[in-house]
PDB file of N, CA and C in Angstrom:
ATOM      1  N   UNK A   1     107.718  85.130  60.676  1.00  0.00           N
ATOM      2  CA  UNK A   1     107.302  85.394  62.025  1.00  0.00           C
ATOM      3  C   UNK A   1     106.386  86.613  62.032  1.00  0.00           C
ATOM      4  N   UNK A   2     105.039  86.938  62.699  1.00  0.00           N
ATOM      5  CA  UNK A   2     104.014  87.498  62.720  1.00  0.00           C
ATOM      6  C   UNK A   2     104.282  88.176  64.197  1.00  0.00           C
ATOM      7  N   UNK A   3     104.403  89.455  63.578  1.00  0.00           N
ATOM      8  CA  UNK A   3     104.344  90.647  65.300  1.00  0.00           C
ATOM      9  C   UNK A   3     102.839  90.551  65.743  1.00  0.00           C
ATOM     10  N   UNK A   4     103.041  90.839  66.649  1.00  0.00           N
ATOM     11  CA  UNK A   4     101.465  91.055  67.237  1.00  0.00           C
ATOM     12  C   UNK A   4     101.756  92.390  68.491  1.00  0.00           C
ATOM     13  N   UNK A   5     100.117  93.233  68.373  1.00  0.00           N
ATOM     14  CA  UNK A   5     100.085  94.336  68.933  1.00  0.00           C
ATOM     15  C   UNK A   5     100.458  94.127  70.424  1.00  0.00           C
ATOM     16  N   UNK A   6     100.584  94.861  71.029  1.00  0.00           N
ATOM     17  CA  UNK A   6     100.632  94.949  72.526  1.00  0.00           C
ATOM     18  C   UNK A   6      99.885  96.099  73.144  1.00  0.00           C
ATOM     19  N   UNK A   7      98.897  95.713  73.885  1.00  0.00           N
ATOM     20  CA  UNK A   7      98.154  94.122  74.022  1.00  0.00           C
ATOM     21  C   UNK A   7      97.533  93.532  72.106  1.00  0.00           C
ATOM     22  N   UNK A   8      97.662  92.322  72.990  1.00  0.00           N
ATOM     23  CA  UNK A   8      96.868  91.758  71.850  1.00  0.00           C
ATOM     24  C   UNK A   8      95.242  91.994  71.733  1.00  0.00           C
ATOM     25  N   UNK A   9      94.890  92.169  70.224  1.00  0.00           N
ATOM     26  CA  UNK A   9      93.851  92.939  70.145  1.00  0.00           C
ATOM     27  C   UNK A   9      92.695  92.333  70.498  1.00  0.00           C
ATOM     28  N   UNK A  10      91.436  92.412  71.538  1.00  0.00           N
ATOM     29  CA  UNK A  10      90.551  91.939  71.687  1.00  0.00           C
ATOM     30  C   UNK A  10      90.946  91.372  73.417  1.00  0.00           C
ATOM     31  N   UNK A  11      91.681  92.177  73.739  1.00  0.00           N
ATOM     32  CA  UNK A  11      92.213  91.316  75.311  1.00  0.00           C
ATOM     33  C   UNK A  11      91.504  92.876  76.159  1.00  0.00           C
ATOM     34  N   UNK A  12      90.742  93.876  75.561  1.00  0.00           N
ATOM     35  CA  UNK A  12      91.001  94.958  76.805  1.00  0.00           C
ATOM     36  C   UNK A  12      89.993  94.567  77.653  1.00  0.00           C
ATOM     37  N   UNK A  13      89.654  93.955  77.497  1.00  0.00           N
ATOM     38  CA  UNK A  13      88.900  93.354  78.667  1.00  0.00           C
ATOM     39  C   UNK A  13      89.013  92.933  79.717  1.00  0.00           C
ATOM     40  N   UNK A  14      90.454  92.436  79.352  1.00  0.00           N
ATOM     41  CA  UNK A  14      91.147  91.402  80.885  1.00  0.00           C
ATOM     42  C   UNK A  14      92.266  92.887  81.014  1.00  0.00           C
ATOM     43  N   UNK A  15      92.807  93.101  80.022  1.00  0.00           N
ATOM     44  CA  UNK A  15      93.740  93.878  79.811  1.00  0.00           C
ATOM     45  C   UNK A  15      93.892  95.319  81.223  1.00  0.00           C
ATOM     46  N   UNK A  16      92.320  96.201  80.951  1.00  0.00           N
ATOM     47  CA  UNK A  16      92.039  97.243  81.888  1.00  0.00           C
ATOM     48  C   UNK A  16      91.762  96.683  83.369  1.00  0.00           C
ATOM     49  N   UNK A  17      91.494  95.486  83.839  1.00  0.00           N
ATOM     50  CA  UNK A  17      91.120  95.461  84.970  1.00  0.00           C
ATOM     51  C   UNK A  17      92.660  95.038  85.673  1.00  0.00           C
ATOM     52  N   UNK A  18      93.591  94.269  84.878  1.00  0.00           N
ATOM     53  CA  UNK A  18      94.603  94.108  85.335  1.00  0.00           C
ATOM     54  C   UNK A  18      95.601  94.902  85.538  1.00  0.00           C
ATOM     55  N   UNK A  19      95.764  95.709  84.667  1.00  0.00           N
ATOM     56  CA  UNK A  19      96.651  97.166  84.662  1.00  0.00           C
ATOM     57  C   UNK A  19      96.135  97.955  85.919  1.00  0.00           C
ATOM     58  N   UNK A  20      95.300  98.232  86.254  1.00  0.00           N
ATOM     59  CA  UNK A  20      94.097  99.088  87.094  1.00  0.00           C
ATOM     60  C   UNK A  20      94.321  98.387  88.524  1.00  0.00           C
ATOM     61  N   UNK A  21      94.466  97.277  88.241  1.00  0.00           N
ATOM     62  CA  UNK A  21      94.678  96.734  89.665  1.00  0.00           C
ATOM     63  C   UNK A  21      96.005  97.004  89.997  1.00  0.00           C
ATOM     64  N   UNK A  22      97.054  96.414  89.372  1.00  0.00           N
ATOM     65  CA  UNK A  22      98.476  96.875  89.417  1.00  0.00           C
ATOM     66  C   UNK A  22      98.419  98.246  89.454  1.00  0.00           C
ATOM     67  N   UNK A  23      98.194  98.937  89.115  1.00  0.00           N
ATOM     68  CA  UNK A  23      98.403 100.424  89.438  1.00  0.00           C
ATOM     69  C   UNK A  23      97.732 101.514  90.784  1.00  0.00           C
ATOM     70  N   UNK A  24      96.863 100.606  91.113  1.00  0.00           N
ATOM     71  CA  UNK A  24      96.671 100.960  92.758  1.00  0.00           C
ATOM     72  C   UNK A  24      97.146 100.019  94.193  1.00  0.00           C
ATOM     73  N   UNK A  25      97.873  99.554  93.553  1.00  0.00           N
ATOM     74  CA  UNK A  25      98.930  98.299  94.667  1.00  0.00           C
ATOM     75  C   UNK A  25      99.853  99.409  95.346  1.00  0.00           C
ATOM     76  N   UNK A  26     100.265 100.243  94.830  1.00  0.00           N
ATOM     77  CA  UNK A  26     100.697 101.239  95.830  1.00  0.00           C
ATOM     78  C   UNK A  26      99.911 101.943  97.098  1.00  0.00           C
ATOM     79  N   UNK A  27      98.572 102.444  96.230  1.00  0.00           N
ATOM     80  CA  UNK A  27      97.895 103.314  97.136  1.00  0.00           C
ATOM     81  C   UNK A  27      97.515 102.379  97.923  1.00  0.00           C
ATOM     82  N   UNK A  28      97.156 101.019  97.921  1.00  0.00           N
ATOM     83  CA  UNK A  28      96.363  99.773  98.564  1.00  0.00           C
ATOM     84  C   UNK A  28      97.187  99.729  99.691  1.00  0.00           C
ATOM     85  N   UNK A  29      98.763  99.856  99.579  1.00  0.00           N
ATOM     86  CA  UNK A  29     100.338  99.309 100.128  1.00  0.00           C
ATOM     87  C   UNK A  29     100.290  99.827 101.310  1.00  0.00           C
ATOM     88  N   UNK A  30     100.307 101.349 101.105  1.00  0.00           N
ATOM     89  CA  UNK A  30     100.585 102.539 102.038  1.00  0.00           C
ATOM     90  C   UNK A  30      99.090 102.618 102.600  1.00  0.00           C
ATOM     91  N   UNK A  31      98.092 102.542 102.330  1.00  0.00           N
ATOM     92  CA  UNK A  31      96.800 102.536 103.094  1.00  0.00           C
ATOM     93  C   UNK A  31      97.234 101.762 104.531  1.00  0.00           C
ATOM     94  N   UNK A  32      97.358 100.307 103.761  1.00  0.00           N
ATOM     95  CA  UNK A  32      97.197  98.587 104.437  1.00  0.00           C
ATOM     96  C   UNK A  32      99.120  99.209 105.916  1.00  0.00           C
ATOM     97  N   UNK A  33      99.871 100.099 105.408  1.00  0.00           N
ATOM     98  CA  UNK A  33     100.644 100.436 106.525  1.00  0.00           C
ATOM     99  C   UNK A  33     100.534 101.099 107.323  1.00  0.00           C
ATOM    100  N   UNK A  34      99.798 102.274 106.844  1.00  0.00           N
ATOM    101  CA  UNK A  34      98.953 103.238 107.826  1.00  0.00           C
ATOM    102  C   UNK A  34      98.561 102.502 108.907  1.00  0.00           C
ATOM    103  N   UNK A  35      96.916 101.829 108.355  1.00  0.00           N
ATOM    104  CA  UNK A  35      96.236 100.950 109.118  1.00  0.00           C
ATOM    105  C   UNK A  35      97.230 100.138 110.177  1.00  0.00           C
ATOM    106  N   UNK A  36      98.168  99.284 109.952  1.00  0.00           N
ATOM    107  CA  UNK A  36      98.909  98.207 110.580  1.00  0.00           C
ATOM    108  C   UNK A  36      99.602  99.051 112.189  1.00  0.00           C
ATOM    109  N   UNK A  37     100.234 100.749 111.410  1.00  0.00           N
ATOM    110  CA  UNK A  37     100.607 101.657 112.780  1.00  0.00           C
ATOM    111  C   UNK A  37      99.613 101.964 113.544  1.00  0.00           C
ATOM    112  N   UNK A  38      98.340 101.854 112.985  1.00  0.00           N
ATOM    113  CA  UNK A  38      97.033 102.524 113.945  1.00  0.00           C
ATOM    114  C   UNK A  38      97.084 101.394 114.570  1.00  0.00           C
ATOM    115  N   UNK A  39      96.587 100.026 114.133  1.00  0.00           N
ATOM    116  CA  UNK A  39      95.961  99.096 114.915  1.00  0.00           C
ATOM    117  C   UNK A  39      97.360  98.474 115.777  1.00  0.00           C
ATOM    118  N   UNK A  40      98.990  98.732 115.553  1.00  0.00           N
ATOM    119  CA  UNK A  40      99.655  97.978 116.713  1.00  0.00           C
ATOM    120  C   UNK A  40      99.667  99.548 117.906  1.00  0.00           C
ATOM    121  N   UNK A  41      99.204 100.724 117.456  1.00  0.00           N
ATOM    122  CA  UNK A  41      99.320 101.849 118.618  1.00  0.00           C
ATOM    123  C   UNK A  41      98.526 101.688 119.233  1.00  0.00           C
ATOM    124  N   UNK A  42      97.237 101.476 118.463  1.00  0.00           N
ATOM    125  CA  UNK A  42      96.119 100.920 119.816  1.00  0.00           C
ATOM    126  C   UNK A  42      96.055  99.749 120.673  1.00  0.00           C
ATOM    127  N   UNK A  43      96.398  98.376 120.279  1.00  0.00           N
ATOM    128  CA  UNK A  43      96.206  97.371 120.792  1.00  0.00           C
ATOM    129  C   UNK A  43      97.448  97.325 121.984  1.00  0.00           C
ATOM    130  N   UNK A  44      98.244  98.783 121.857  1.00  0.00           N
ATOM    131  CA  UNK A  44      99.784  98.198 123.054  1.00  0.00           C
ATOM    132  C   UNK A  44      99.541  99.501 123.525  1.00  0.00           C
ATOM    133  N   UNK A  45      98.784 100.810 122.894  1.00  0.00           N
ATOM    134  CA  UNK A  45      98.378 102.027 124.005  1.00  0.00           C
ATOM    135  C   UNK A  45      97.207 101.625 124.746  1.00  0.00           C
ATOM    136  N   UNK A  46      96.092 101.247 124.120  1.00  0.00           N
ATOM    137  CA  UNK A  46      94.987 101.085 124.680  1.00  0.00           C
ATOM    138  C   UNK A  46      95.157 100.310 126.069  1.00  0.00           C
ATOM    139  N   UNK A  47      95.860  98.969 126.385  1.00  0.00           N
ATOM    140  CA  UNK A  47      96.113  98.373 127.465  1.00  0.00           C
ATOM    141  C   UNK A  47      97.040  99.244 128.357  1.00  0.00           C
ATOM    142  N   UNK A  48      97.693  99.897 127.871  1.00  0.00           N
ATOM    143  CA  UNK A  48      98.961 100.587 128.339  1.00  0.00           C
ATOM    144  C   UNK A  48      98.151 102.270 129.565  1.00  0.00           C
ATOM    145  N   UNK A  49      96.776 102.928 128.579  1.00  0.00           N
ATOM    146  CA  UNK A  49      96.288 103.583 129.114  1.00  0.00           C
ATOM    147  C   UNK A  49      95.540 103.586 129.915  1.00  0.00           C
ATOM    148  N   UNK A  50      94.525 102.227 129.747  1.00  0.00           N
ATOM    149  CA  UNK A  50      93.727 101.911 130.401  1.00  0.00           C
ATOM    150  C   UNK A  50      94.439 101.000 131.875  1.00  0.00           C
ATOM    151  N   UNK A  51      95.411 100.641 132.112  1.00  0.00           N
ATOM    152  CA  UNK A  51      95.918  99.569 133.060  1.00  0.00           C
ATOM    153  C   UNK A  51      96.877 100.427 134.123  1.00  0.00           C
ATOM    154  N   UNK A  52      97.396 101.832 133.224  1.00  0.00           N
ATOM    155  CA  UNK A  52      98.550 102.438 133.868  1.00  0.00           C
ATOM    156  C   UNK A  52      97.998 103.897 133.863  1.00  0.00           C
ATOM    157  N   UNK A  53      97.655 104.759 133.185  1.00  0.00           N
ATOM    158  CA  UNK A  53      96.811 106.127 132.994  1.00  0.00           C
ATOM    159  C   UNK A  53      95.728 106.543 134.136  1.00  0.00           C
ATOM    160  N   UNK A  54      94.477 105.428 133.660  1.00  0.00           N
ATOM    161  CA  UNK A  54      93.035 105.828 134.816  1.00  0.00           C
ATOM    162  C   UNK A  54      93.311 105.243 136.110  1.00  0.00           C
ATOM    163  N   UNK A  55      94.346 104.674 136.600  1.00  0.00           N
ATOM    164  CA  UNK A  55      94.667 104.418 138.045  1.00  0.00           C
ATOM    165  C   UNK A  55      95.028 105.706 138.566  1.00  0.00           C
ATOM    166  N   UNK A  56      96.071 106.369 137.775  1.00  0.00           N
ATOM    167  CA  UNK A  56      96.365 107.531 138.185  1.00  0.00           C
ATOM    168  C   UNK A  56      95.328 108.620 137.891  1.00  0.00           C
ATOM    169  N   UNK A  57      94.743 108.650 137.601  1.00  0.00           N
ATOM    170  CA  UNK A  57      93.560 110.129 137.393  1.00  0.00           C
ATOM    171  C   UNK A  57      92.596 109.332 138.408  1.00  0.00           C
ATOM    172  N   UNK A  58      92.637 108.424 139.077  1.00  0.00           N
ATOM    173  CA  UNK A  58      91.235 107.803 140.161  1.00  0.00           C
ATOM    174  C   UNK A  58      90.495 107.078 139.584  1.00  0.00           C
ATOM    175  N   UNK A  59      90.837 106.750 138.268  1.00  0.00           N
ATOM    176  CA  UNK A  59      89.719 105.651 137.999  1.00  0.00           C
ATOM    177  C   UNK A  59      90.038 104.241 138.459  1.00  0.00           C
ATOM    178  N   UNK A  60      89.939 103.657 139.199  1.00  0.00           N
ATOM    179  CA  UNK A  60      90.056 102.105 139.903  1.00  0.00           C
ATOM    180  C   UNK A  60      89.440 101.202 139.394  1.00  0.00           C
ATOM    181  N   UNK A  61      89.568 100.395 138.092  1.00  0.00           N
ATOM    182  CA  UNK A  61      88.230  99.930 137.381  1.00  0.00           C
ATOM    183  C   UNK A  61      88.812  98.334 137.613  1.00  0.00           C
ATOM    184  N   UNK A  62      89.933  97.632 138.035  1.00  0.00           N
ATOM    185  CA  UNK A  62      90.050  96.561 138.372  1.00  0.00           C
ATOM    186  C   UNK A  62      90.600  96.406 139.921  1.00  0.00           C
ATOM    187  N   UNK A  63      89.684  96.151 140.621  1.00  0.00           N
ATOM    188  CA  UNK A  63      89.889  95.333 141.794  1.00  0.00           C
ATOM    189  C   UNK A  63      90.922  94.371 142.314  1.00  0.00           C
ATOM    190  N   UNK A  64      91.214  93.852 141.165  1.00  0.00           N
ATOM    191  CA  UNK A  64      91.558  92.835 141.517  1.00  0.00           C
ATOM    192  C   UNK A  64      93.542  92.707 141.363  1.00  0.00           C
ATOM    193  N   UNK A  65      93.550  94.103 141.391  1.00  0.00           N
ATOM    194  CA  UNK A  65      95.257  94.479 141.204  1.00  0.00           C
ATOM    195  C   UNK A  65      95.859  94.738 140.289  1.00  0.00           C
ATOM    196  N   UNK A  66      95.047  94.610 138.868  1.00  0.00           N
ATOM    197  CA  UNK A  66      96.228  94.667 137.180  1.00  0.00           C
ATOM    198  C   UNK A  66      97.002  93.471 137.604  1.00  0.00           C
ATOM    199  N   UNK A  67      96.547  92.214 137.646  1.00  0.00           N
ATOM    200  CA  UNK A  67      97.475  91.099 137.378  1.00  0.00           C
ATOM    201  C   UNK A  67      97.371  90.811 136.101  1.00  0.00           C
ATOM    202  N   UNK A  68      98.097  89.621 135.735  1.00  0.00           N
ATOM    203  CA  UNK A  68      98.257  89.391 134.038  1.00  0.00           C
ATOM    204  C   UNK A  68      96.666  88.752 133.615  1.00  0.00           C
ATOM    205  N   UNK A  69      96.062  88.647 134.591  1.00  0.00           N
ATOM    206  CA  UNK A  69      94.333  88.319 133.392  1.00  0.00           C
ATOM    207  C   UNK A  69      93.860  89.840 133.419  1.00  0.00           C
ATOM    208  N   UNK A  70      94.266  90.864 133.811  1.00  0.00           N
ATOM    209  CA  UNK A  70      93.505  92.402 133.359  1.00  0.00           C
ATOM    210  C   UNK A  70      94.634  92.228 131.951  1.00  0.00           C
ATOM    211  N   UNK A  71      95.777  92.382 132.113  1.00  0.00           N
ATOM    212  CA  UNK A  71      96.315  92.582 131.010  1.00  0.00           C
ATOM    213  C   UNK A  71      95.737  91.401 129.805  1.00  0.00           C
ATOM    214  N   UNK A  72      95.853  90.832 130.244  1.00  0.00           N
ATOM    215  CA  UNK A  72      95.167  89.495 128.781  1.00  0.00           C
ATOM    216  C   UNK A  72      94.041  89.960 128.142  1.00  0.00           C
ATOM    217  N   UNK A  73      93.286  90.152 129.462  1.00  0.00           N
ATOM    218  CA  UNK A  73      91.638  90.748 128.762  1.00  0.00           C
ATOM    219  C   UNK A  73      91.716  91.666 127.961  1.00  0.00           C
ATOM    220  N   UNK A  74      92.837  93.406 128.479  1.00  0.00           N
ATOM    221  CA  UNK A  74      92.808  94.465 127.919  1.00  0.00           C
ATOM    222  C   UNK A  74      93.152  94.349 126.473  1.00  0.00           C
ATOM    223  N   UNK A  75      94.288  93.517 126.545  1.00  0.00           N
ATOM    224  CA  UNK A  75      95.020  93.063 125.226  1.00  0.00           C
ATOM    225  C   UNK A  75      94.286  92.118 123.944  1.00  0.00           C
ATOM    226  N   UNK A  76      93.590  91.128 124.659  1.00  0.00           N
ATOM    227  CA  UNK A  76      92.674  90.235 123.434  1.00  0.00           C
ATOM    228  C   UNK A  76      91.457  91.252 123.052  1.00  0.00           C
ATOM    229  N   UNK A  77      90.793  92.466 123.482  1.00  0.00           N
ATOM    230  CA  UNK A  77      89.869  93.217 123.637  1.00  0.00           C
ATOM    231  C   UNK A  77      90.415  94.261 122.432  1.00  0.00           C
ATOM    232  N   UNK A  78      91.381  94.598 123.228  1.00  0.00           N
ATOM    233  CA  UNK A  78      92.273  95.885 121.593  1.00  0.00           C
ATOM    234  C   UNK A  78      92.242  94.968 120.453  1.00  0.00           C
ATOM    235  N   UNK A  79      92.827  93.906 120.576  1.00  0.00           N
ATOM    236  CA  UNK A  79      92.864  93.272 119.156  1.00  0.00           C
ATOM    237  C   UNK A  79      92.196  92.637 118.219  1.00  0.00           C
ATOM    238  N   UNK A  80      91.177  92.628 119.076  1.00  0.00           N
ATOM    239  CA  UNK A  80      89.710  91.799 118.411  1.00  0.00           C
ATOM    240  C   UNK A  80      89.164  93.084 117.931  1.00  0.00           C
ATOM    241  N   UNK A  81      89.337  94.759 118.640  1.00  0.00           N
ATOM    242  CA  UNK A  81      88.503  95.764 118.114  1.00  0.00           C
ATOM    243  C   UNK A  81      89.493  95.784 116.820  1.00  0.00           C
ATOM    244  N   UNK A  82      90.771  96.284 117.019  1.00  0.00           N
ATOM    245  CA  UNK A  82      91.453  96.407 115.502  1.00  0.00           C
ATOM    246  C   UNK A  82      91.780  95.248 115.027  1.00  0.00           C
ATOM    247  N   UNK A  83      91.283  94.365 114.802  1.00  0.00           N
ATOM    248  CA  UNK A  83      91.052  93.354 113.797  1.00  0.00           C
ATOM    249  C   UNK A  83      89.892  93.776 113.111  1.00  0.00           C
ATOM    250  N   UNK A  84      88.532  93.907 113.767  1.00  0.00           N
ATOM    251  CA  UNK A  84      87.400  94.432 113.541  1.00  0.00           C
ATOM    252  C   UNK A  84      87.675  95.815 111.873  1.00  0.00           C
ATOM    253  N   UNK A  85      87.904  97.027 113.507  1.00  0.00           N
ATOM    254  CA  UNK A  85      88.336  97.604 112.094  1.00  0.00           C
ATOM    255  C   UNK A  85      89.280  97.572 111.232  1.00  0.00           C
ATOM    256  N   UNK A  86      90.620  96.958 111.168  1.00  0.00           N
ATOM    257  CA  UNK A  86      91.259  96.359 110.142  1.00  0.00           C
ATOM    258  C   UNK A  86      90.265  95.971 108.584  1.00  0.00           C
ATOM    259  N   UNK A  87      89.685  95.106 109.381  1.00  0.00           N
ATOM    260  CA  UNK A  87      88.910  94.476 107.645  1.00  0.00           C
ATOM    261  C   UNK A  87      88.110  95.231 107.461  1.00  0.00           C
ATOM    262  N   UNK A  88      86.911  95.977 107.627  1.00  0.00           N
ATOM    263  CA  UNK A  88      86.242  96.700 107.367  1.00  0.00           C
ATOM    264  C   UNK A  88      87.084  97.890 106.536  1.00  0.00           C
ATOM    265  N   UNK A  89      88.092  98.372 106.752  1.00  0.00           N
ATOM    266  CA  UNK A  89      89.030  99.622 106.540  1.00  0.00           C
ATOM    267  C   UNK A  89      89.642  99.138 105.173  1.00  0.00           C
ATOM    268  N   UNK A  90      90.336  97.404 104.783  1.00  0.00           N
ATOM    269  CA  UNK A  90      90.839  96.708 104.485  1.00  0.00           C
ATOM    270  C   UNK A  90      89.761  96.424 102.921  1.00  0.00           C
ATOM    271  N   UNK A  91      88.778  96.549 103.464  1.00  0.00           N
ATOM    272  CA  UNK A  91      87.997  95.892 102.211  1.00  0.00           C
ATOM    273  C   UNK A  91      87.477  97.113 101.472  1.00  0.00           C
ATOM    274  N   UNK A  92      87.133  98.691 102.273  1.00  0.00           N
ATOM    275  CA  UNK A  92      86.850  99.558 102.051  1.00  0.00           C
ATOM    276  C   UNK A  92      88.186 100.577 100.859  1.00  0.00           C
ATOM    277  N   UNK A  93      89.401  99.795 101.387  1.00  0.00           N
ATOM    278  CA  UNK A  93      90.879 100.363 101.001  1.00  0.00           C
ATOM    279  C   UNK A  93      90.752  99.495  99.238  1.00  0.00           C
ATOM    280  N   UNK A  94      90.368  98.485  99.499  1.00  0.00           N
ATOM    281  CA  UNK A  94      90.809  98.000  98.038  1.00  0.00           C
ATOM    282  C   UNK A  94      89.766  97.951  97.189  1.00  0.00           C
ATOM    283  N   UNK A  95      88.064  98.969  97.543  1.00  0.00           N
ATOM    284  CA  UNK A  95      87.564  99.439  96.319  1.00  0.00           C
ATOM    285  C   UNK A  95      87.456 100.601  96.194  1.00  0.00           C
ATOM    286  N   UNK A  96      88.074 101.159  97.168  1.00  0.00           N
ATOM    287  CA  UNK A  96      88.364 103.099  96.642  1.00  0.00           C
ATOM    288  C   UNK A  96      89.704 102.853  96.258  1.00  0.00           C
ATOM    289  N   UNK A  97      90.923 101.746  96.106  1.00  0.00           N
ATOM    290  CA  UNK A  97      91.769 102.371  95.676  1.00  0.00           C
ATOM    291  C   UNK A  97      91.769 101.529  93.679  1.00  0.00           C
ATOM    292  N   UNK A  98      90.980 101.159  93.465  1.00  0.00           N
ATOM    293  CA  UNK A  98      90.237 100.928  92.483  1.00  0.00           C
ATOM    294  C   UNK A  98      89.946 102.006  91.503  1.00  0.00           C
ATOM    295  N   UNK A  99      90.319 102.175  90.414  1.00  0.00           N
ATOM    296  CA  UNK A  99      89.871 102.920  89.378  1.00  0.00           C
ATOM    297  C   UNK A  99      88.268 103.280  89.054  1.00  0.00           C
ATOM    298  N   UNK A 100      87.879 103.812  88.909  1.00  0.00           N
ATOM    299  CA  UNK A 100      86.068 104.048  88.786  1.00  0.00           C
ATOM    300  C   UNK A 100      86.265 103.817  86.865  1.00  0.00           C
TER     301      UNK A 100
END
């Protein structure tokens, strides 16, 4: 029976990009949770400030009472922005957390 090195010799090729990747799955982890607390604080403050906040300081920006289509709008509006920046943040997260 024949040992062989670890890695096997002529693999660092596949060898470094895979190690390298596994070894920033942490920093990628905790980025990608960060992000997830920003974008559910905004998408449930943002409606929350804008629907309940600027009524009270005088801003009157819906007419039409804060029925549930202001809230729908406010709400599909937050989440389409942090979706937005989600991936942008998301794609930016997994080549800085990338080895140079």
């Amino acid at each position: 029976m024949r040992c062989s090195a670890l890695p096997p010799t002529g693999s660092l090729g596949v060898t470094y990009p895979v190690v390298a990747v596994a070894l920033s799955l942490p920093y990628l982890g905790a980025f990608l949770a960060a992000l997830a607390l920003v974008s559910v604080v905004y998408v449930v403050g943002g409606p929350v400030v804008a629907a309940v906040g600027l009524p009270r300081l005088g801003v009157d920006w819906d007419s039409n009472g804060y029925d549930g289509a202001t809230w729908l709008i406010l709400v599909a509006t937050s989440a389409w922005y942090a979706a937005i920046f989600a991936v942008r943040f998301l794609v930016f997260s997994v080549f800085a957390a990338l080895p140079t």
